[in-house]
PDB file of N, CA and C in Angstrom:
ATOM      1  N   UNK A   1       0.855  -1.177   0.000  1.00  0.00           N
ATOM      2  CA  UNK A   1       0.000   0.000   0.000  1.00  0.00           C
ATOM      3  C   UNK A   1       0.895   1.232   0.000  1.00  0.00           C
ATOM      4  N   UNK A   2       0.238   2.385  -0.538  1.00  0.00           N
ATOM      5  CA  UNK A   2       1.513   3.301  -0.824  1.00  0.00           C
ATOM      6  C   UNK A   2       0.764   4.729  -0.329  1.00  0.00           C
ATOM      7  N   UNK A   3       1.193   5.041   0.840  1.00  0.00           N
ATOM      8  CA  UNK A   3       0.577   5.792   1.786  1.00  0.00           C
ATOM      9  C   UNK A   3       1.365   7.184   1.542  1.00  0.00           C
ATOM     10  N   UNK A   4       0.775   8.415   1.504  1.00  0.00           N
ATOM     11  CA  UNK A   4       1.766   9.713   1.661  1.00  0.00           C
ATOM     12  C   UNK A   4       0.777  10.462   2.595  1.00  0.00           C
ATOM     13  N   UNK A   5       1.937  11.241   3.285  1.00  0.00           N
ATOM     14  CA  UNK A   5       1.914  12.650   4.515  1.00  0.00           C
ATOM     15  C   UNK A   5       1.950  13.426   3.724  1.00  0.00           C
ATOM     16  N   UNK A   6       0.899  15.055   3.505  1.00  0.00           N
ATOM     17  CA  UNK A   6       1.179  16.254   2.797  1.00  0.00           C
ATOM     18  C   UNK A   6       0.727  16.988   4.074  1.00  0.00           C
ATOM     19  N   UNK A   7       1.458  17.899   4.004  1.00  0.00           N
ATOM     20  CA  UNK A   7       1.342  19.229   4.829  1.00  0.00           C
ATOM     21  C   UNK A   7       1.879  20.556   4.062  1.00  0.00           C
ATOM     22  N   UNK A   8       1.403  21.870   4.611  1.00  0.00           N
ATOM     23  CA  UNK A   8       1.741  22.637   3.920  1.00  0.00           C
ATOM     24  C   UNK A   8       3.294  23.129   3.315  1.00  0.00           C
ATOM     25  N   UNK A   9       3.538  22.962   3.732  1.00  0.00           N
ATOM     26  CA  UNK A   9       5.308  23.147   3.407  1.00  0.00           C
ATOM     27  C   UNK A   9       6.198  22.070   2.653  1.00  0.00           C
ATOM     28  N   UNK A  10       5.363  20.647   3.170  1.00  0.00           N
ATOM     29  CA  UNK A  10       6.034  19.801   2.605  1.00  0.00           C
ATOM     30  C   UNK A  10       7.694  18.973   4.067  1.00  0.00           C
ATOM     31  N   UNK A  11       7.577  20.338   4.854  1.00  0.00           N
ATOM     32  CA  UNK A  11       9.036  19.751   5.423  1.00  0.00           C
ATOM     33  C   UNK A  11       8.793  18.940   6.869  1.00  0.00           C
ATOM     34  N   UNK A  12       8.827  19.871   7.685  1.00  0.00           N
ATOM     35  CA  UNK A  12       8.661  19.238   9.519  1.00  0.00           C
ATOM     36  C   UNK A  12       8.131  18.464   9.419  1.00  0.00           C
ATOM     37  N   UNK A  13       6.504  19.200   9.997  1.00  0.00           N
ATOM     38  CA  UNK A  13       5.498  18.369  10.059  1.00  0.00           C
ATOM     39  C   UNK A  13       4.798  16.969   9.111  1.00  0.00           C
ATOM     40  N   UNK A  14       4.791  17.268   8.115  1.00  0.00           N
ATOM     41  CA  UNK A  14       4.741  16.355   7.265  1.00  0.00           C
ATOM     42  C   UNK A  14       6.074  15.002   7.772  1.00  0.00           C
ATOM     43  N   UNK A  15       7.564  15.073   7.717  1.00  0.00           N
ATOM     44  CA  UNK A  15       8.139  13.995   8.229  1.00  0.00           C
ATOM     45  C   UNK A  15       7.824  13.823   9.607  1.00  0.00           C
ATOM     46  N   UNK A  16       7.360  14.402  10.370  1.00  0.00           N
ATOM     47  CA  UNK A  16       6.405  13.498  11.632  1.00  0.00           C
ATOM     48  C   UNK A  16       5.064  13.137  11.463  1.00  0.00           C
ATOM     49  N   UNK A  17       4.472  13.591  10.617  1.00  0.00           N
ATOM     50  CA  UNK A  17       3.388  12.285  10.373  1.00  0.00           C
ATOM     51  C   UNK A  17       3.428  11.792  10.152  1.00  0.00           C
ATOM     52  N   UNK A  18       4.390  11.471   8.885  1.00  0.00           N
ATOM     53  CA  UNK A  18       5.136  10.240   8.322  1.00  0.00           C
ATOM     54  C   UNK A  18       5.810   9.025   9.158  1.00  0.00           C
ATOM     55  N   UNK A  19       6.303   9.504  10.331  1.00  0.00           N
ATOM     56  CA  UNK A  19       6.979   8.459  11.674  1.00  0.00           C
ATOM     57  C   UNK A  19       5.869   8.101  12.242  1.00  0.00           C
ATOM     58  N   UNK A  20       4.973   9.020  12.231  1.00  0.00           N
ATOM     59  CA  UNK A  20       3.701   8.438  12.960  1.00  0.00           C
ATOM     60  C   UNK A  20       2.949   7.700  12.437  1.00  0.00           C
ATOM     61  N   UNK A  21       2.939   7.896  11.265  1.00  0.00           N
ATOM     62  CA  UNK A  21       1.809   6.371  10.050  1.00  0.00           C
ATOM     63  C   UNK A  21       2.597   5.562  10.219  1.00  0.00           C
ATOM     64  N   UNK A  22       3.737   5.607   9.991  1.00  0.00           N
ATOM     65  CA  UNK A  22       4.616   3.771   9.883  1.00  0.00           C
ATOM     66  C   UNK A  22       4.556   3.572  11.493  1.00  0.00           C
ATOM     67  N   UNK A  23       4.578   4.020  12.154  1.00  0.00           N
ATOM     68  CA  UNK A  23       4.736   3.151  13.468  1.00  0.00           C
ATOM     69  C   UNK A  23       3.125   2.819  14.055  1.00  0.00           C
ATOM     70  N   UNK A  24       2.083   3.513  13.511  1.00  0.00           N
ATOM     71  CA  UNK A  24       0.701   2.686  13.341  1.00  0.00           C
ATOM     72  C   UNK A  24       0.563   1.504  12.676  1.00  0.00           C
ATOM     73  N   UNK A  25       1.186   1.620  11.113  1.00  0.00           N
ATOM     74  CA  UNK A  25       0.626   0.276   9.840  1.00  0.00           C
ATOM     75  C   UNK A  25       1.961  -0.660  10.455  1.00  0.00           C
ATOM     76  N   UNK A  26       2.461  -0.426  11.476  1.00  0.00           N
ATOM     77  CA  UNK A  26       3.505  -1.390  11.736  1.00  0.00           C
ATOM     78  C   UNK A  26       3.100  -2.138  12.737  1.00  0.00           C
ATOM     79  N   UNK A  27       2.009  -1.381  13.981  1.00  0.00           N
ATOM     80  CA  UNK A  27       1.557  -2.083  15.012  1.00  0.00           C
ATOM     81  C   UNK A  27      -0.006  -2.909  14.364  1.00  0.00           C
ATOM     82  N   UNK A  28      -0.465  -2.045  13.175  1.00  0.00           N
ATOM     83  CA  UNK A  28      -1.371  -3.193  12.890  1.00  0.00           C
ATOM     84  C   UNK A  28      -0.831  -3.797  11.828  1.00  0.00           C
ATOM     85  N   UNK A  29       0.289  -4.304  11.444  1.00  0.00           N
ATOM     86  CA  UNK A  29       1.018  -5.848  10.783  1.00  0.00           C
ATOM     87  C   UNK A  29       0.613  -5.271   9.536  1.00  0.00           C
ATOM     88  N   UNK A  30       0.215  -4.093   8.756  1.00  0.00           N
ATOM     89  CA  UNK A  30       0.477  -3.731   7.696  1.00  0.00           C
ATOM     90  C   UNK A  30       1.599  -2.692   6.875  1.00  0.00           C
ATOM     91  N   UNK A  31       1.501  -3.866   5.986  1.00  0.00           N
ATOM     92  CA  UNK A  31       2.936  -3.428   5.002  1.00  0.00           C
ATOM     93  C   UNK A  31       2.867  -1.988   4.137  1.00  0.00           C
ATOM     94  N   UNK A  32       3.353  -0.928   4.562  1.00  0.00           N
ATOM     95  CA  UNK A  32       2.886   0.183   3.727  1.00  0.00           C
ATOM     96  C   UNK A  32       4.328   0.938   3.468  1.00  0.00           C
ATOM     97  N   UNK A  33       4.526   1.921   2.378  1.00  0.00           N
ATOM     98  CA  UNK A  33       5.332   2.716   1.508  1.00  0.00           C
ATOM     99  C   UNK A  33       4.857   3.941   1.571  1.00  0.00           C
ATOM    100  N   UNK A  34       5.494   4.669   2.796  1.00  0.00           N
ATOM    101  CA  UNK A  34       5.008   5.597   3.163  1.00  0.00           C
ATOM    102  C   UNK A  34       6.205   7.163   2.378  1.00  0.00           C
ATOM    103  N   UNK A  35       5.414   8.070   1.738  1.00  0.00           N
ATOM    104  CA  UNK A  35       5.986   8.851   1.574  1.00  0.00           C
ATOM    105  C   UNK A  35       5.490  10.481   1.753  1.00  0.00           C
ATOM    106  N   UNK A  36       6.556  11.366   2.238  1.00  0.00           N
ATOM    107  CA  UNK A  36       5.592  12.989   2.674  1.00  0.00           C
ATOM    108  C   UNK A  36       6.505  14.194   1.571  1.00  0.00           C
ATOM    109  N   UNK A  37       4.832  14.820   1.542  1.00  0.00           N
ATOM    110  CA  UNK A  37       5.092  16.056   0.296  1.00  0.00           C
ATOM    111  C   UNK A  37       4.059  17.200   0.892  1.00  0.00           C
ATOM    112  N   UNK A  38       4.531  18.149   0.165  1.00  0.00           N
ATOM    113  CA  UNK A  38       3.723  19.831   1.022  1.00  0.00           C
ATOM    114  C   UNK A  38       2.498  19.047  -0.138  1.00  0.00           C
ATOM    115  N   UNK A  39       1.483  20.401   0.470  1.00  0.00           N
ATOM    116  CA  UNK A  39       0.537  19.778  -0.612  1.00  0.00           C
ATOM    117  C   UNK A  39       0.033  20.013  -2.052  1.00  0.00           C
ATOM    118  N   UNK A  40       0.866  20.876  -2.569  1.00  0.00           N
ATOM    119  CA  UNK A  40       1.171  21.540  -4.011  1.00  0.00           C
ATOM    120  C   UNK A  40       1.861  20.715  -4.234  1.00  0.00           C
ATOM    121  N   UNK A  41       2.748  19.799  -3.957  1.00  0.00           N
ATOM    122  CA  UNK A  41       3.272  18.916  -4.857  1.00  0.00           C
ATOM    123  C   UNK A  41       2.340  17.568  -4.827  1.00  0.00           C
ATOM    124  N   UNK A  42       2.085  17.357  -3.880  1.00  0.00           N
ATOM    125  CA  UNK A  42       0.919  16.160  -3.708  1.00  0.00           C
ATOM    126  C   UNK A  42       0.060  16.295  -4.351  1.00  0.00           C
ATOM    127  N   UNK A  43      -0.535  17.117  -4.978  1.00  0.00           N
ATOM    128  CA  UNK A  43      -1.895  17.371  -5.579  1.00  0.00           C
ATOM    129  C   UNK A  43      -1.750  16.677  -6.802  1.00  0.00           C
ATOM    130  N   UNK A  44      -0.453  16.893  -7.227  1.00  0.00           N
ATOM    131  CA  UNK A  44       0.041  16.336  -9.091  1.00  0.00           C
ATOM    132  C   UNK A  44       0.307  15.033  -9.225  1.00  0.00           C
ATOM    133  N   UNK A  45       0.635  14.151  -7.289  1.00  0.00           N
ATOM    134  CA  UNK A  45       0.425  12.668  -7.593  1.00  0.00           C
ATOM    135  C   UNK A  45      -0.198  12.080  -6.784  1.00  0.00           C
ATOM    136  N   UNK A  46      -1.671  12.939  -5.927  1.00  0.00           N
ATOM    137  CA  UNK A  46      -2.351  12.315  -5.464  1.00  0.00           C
ATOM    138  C   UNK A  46      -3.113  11.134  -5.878  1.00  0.00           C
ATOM    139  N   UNK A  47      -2.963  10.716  -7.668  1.00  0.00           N
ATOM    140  CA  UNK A  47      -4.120   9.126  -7.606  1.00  0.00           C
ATOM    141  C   UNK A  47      -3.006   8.173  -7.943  1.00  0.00           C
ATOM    142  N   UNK A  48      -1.269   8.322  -7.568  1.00  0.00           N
ATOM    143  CA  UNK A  48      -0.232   6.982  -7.522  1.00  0.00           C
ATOM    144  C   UNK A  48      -0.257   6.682  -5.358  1.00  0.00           C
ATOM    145  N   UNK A  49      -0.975   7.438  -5.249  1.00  0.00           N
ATOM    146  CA  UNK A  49      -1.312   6.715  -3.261  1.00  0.00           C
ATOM    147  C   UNK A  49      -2.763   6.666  -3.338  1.00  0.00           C
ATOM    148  N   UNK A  50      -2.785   5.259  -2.272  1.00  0.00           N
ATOM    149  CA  UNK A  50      -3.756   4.824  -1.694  1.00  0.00           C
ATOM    150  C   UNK A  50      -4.555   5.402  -0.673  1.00  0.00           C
ATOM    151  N   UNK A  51      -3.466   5.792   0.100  1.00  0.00           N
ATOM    152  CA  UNK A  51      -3.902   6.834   0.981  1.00  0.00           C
ATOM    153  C   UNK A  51      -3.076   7.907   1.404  1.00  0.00           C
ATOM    154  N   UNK A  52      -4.036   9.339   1.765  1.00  0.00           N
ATOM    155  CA  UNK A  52      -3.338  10.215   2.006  1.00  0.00           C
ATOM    156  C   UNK A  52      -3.772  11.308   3.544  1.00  0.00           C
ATOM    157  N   UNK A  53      -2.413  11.142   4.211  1.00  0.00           N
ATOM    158  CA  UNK A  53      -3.259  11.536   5.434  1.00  0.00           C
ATOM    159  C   UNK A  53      -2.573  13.377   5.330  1.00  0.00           C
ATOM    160  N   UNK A  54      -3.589  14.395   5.985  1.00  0.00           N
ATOM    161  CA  UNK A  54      -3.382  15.401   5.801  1.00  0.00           C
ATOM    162  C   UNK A  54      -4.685  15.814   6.511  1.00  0.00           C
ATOM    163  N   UNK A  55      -4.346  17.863   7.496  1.00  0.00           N
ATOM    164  CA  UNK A  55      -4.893  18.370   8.053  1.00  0.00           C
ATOM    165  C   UNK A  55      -6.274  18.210   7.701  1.00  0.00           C
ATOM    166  N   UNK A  56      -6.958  18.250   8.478  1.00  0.00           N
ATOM    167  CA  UNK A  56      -8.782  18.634   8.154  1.00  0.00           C
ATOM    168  C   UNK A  56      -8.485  19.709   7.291  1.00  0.00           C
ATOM    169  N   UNK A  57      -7.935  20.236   7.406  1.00  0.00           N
ATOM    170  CA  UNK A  57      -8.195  22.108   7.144  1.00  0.00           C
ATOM    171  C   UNK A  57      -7.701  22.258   5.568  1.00  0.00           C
ATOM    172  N   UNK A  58      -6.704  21.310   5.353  1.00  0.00           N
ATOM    173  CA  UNK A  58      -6.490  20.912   4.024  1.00  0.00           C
ATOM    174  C   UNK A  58      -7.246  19.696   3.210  1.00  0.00           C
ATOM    175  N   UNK A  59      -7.861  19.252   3.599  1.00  0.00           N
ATOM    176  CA  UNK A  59      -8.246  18.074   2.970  1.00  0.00           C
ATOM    177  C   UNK A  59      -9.444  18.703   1.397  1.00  0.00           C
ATOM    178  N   UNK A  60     -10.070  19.742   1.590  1.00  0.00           N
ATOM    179  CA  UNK A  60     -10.246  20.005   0.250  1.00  0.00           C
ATOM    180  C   UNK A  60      -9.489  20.183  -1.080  1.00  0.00           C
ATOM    181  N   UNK A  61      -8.258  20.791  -0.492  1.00  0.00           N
ATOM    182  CA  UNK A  61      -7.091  20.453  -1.762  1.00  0.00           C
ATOM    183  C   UNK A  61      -7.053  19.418  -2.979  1.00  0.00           C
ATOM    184  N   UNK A  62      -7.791  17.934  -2.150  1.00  0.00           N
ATOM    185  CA  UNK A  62      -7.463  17.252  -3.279  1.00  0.00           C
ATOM    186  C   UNK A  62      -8.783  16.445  -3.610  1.00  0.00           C
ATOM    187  N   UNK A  63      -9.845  17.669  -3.789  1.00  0.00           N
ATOM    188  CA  UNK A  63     -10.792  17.127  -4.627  1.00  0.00           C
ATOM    189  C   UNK A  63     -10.528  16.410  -6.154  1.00  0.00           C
ATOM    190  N   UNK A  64      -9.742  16.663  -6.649  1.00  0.00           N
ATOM    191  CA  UNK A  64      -8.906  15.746  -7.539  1.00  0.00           C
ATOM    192  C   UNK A  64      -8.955  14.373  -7.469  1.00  0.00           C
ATOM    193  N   UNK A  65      -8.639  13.955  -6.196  1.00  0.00           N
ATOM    194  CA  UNK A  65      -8.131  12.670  -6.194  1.00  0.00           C
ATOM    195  C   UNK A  65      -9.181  11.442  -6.819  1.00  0.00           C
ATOM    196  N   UNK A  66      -8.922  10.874  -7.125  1.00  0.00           N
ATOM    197  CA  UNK A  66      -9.850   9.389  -7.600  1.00  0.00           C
ATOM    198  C   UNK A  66     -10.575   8.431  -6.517  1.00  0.00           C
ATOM    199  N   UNK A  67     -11.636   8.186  -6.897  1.00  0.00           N
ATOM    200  CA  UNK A  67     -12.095   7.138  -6.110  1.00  0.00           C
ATOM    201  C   UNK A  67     -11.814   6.282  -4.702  1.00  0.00           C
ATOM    202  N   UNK A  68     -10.384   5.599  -5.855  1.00  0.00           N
ATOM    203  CA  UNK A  68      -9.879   4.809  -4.638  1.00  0.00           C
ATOM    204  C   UNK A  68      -8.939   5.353  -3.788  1.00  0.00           C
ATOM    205  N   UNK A  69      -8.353   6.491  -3.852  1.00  0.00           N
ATOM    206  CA  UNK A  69      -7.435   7.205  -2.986  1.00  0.00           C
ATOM    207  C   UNK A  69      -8.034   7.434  -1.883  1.00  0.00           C
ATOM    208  N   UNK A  70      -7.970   7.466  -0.550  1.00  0.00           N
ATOM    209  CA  UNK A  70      -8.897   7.481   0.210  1.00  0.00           C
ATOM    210  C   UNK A  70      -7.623   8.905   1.186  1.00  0.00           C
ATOM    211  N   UNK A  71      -8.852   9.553   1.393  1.00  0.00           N
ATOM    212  CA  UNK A  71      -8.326  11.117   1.760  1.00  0.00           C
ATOM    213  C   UNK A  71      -8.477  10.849   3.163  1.00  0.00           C
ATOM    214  N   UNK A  72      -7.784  11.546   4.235  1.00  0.00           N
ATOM    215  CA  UNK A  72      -7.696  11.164   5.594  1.00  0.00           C
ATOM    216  C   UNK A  72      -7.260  12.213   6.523  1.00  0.00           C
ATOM    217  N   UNK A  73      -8.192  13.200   6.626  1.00  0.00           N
ATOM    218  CA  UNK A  73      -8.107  14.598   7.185  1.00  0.00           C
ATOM    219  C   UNK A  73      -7.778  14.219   9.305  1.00  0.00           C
ATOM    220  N   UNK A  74      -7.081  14.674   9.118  1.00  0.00           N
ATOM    221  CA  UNK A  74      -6.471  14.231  11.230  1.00  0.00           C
ATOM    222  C   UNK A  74      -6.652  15.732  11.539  1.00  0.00           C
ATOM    223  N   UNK A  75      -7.340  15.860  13.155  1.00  0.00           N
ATOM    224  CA  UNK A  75      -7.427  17.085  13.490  1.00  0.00           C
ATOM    225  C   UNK A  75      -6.237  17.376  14.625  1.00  0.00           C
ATOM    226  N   UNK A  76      -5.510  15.942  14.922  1.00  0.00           N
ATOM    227  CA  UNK A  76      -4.084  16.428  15.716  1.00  0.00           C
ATOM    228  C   UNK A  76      -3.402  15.268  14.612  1.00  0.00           C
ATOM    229  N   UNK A  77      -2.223  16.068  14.030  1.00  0.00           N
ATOM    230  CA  UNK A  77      -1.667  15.079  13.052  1.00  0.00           C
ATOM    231  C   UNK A  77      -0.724  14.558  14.027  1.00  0.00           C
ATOM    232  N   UNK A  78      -0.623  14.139  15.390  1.00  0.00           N
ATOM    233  CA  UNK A  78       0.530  13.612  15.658  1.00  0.00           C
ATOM    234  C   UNK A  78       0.127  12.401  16.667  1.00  0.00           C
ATOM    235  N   UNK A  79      -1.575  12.884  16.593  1.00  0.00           N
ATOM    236  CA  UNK A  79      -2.288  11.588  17.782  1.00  0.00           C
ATOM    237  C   UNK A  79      -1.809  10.177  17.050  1.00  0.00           C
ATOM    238  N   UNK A  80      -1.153   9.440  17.700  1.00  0.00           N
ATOM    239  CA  UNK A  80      -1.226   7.976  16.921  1.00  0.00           C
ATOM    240  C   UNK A  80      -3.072   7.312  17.111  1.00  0.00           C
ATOM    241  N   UNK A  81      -3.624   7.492  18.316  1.00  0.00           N
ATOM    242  CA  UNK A  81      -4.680   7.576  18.514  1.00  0.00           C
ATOM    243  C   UNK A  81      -5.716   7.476  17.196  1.00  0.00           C
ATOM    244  N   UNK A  82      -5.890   8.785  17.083  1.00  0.00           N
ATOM    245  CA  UNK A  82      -6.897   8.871  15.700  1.00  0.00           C
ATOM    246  C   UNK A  82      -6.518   8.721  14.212  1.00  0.00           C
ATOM    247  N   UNK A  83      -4.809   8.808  14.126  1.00  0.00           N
ATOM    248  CA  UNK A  83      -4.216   7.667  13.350  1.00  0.00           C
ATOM    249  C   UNK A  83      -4.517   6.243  13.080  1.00  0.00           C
ATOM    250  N   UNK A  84      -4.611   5.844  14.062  1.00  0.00           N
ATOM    251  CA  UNK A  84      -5.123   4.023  13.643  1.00  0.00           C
ATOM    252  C   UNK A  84      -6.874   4.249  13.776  1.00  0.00           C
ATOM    253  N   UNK A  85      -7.156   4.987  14.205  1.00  0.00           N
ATOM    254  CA  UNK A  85      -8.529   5.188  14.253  1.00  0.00           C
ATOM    255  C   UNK A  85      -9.054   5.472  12.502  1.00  0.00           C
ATOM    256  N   UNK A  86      -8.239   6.361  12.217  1.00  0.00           N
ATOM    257  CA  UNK A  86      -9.220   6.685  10.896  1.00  0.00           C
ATOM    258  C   UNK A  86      -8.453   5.103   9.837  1.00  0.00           C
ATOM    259  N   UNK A  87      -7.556   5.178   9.863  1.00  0.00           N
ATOM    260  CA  UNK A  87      -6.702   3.888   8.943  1.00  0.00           C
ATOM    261  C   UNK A  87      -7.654   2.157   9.126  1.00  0.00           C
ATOM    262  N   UNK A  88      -8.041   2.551  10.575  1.00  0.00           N
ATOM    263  CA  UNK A  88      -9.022   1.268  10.890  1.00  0.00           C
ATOM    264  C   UNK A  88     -10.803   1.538   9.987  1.00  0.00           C
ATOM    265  N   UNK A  89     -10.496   2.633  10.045  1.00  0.00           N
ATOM    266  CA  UNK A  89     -12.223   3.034   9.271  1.00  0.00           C
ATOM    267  C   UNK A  89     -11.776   2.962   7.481  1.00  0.00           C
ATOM    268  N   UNK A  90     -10.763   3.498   7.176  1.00  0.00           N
ATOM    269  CA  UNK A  90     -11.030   3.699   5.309  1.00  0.00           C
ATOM    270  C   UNK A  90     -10.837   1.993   5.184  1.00  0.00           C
ATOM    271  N   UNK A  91     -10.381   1.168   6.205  1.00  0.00           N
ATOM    272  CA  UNK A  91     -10.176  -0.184   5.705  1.00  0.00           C
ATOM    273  C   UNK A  91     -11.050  -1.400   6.431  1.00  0.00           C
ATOM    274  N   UNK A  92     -11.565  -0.787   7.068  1.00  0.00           N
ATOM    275  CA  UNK A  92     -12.844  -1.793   7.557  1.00  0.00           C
ATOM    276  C   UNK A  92     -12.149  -2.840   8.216  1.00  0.00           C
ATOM    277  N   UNK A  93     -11.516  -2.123   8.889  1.00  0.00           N
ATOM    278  CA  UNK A  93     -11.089  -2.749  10.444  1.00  0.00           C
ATOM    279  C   UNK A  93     -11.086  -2.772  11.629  1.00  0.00           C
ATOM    280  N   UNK A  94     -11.566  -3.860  12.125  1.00  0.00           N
ATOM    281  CA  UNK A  94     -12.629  -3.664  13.582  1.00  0.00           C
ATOM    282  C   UNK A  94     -11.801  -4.054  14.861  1.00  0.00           C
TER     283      UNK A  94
END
């Protein structure tokens, strides 16, 4: 699965959400390819990820995206908490 972090800048924050998704899809035994971009660059390859986690506040940005990309707006991007929380919902895991 090929997961990306966008945040506005593209730099900090974005590589700590990024530590924070892999050490979620790692405690639930999934294999993921996690990569982070500001979100002007993400926008141009939002439908090569599956999923993309990024602010509430941004998540309209990528009305673009396709179908199966599944968009994943966090209102604390650093809760691991609502991290596996929403990752357990776009995948129907109970």
């Amino acid at each position: 699965m090929k997961v990306l972090a966008a945040c506005g800048n593209g730099m900090g924050s974005s590589q700590m959400i990024k530590m924070k998704i892999i050490k979620v899809f790692k405690r639930l035994e999934i294999d993921v390819d996690v990569d982070h971009l500001s979100v002007g660059e993400a926008k141009s390859v939002i439908n090569s990820y599956d999923m993309v986690f990024v602010s509430e506040s941004l998540v309209s940005n990528f009305s673009n995206a396709r179908s199966k990309t599944k968009i994943i707006g966090l209102r604390n991007l650093l809760s691991e908490v609502e991290i596996e929380g929403k990752i357990k919902e776009a995948l129907n895991i109970k």
